[in-house]
C-alpha atoms as a PDB file:
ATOM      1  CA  UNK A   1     -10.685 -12.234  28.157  1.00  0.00           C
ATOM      2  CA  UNK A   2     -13.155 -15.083  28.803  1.00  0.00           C
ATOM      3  CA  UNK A   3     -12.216 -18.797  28.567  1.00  0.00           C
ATOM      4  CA  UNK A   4     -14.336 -20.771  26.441  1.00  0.00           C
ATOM      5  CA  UNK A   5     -12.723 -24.296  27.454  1.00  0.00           C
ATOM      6  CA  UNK A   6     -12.440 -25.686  23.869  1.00  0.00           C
ATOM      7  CA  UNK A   7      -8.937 -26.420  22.590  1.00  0.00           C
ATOM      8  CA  UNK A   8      -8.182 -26.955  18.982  1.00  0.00           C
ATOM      9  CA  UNK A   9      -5.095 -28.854  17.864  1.00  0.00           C
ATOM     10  CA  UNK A  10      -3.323 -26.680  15.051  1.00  0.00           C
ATOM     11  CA  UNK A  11      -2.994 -28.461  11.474  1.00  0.00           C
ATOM     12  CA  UNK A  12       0.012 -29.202   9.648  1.00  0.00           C
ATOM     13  CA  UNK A  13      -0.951 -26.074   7.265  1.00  0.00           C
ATOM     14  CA  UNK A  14      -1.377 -23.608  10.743  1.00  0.00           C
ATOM     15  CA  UNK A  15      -4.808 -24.070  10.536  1.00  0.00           C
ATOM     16  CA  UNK A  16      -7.195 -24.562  13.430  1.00  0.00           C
ATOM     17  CA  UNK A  17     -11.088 -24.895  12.967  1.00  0.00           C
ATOM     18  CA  UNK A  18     -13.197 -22.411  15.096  1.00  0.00           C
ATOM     19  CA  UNK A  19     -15.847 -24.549  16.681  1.00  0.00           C
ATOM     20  CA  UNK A  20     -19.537 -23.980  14.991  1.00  0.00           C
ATOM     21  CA  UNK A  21     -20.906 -22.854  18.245  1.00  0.00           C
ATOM     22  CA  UNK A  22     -18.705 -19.942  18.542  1.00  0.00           C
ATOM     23  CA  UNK A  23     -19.435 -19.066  14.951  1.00  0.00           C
ATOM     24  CA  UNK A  24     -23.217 -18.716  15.724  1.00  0.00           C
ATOM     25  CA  UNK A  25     -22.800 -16.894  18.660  1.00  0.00           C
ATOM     26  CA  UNK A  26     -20.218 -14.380  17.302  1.00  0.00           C
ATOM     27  CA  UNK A  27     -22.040 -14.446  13.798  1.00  0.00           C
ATOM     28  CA  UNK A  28     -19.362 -16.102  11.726  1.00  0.00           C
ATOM     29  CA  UNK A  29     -20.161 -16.920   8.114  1.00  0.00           C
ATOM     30  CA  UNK A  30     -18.041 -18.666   5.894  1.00  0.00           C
ATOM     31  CA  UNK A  31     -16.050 -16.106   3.740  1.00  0.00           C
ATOM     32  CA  UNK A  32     -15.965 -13.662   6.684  1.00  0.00           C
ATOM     33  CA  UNK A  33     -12.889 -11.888   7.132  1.00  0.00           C
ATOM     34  CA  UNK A  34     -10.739 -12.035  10.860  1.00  0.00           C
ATOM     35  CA  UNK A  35      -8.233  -9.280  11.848  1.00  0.00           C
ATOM     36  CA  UNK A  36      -5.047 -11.608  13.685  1.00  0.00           C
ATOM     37  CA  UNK A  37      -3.638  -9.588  16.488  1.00  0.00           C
ATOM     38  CA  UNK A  38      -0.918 -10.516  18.965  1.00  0.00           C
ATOM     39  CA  UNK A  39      -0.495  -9.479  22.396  1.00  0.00           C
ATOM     40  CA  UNK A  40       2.766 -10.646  24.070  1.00  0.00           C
ATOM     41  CA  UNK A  41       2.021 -14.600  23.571  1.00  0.00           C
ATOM     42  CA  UNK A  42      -1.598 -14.187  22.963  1.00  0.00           C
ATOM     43  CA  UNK A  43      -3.370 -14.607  19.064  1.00  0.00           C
ATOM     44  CA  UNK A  44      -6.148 -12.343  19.218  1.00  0.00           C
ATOM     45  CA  UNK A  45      -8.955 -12.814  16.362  1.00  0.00           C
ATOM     46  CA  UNK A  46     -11.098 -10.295  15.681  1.00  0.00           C
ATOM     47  CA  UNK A  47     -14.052 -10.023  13.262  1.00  0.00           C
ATOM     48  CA  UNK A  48     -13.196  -7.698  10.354  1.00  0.00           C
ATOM     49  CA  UNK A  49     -14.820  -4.526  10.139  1.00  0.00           C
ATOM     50  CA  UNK A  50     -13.795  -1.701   8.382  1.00  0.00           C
ATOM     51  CA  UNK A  51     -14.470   1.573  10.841  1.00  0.00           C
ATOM     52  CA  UNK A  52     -12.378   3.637  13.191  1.00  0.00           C
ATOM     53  CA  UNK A  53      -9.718   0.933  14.739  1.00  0.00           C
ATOM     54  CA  UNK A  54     -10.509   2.919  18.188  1.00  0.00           C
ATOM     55  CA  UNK A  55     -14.143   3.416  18.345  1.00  0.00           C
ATOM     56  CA  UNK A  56     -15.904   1.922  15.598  1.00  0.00           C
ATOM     57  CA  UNK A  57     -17.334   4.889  13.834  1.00  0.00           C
ATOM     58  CA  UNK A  58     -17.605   4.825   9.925  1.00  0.00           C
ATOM     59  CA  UNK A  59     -17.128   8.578   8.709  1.00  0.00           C
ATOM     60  CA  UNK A  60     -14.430  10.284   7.776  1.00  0.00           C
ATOM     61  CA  UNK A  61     -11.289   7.690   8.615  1.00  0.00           C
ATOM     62  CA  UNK A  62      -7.713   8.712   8.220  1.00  0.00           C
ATOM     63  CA  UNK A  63      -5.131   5.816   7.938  1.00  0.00           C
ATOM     64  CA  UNK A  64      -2.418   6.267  10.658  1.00  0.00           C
ATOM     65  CA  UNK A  65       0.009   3.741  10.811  1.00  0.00           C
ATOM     66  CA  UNK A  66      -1.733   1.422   8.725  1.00  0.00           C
ATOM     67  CA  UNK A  67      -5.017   1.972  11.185  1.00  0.00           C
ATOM     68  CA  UNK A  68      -8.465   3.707  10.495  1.00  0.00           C
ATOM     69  CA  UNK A  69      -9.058   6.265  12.856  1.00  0.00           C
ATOM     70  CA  UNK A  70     -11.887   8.539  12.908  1.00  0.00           C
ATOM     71  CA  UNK A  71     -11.573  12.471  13.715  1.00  0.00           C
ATOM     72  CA  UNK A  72     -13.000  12.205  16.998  1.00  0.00           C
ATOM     73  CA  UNK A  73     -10.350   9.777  18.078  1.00  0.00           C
ATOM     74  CA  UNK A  74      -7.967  11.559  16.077  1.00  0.00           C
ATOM     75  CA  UNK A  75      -8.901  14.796  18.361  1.00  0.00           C
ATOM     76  CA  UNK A  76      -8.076  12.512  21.904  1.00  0.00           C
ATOM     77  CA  UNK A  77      -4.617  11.235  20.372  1.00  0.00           C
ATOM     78  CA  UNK A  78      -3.794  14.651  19.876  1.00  0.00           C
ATOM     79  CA  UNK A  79      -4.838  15.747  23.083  1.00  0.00           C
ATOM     80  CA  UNK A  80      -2.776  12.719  24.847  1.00  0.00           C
ATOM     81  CA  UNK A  81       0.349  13.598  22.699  1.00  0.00           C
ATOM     82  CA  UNK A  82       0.318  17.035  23.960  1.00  0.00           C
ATOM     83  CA  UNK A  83      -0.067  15.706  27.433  1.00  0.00           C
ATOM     84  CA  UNK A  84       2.646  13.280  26.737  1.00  0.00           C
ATOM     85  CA  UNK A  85       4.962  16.327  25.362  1.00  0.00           C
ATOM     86  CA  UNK A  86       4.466  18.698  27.992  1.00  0.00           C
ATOM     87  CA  UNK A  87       4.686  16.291  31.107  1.00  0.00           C
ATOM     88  CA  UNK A  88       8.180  15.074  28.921  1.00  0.00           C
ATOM     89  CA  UNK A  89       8.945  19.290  29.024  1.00  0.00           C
ATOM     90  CA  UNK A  90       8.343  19.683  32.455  1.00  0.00           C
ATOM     91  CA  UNK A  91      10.389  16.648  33.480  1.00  0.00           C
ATOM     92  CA  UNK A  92      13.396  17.411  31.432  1.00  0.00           C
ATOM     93  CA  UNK A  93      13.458  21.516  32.619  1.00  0.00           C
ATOM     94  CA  UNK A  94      11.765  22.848  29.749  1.00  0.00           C
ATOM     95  CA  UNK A  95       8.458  25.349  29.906  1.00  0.00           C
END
């Protein structure tokens, strides 16, 4: 994550105003939407942009978990879950 340096006190509402600078640069408009994430004790905003959660893509998404994922992506989590499943087999005896 890179530092911009520019603290923003937090309004009585919750509110904090994203400096106009970082607006241009990341192509903020007024009315644009921002995804709020959190990572342990971080607030993470994202622009909002409806696509694959993973990669992006635009075609053929499939809500999991409240996420858009695209089949491609959808391909790799199955591929990791079976990974996940048979490494979990092997460990606890099972073939």
């Amino acid at each position: 994550m890179k530092s911009t340096g520019v603290t923003r006190p937090l309004d009585q509402l919750g509110r904090i105003v994203i400096p106009m600078e970082l607006r241009r640069t990341l192509k903020l408009n007024e009315g644009d939407k921002l995804q709020i994430f959190v990572e342990g004790e971080d607030i993470i905003l994202r622009k909002y942009k409806v696509g694959c959660h993973c990669c992006g893509e635009m075609k053929g998404l499939t809500k999991v978990f409240d996420l858009d994922i695209c089949p491609k992506c959808l391909i790799e989590f199955k591929k990791a879950a079976e990974l996940i499943d048979k490494a979990r087999n092997v460990k606890q005896g099972r073939n």
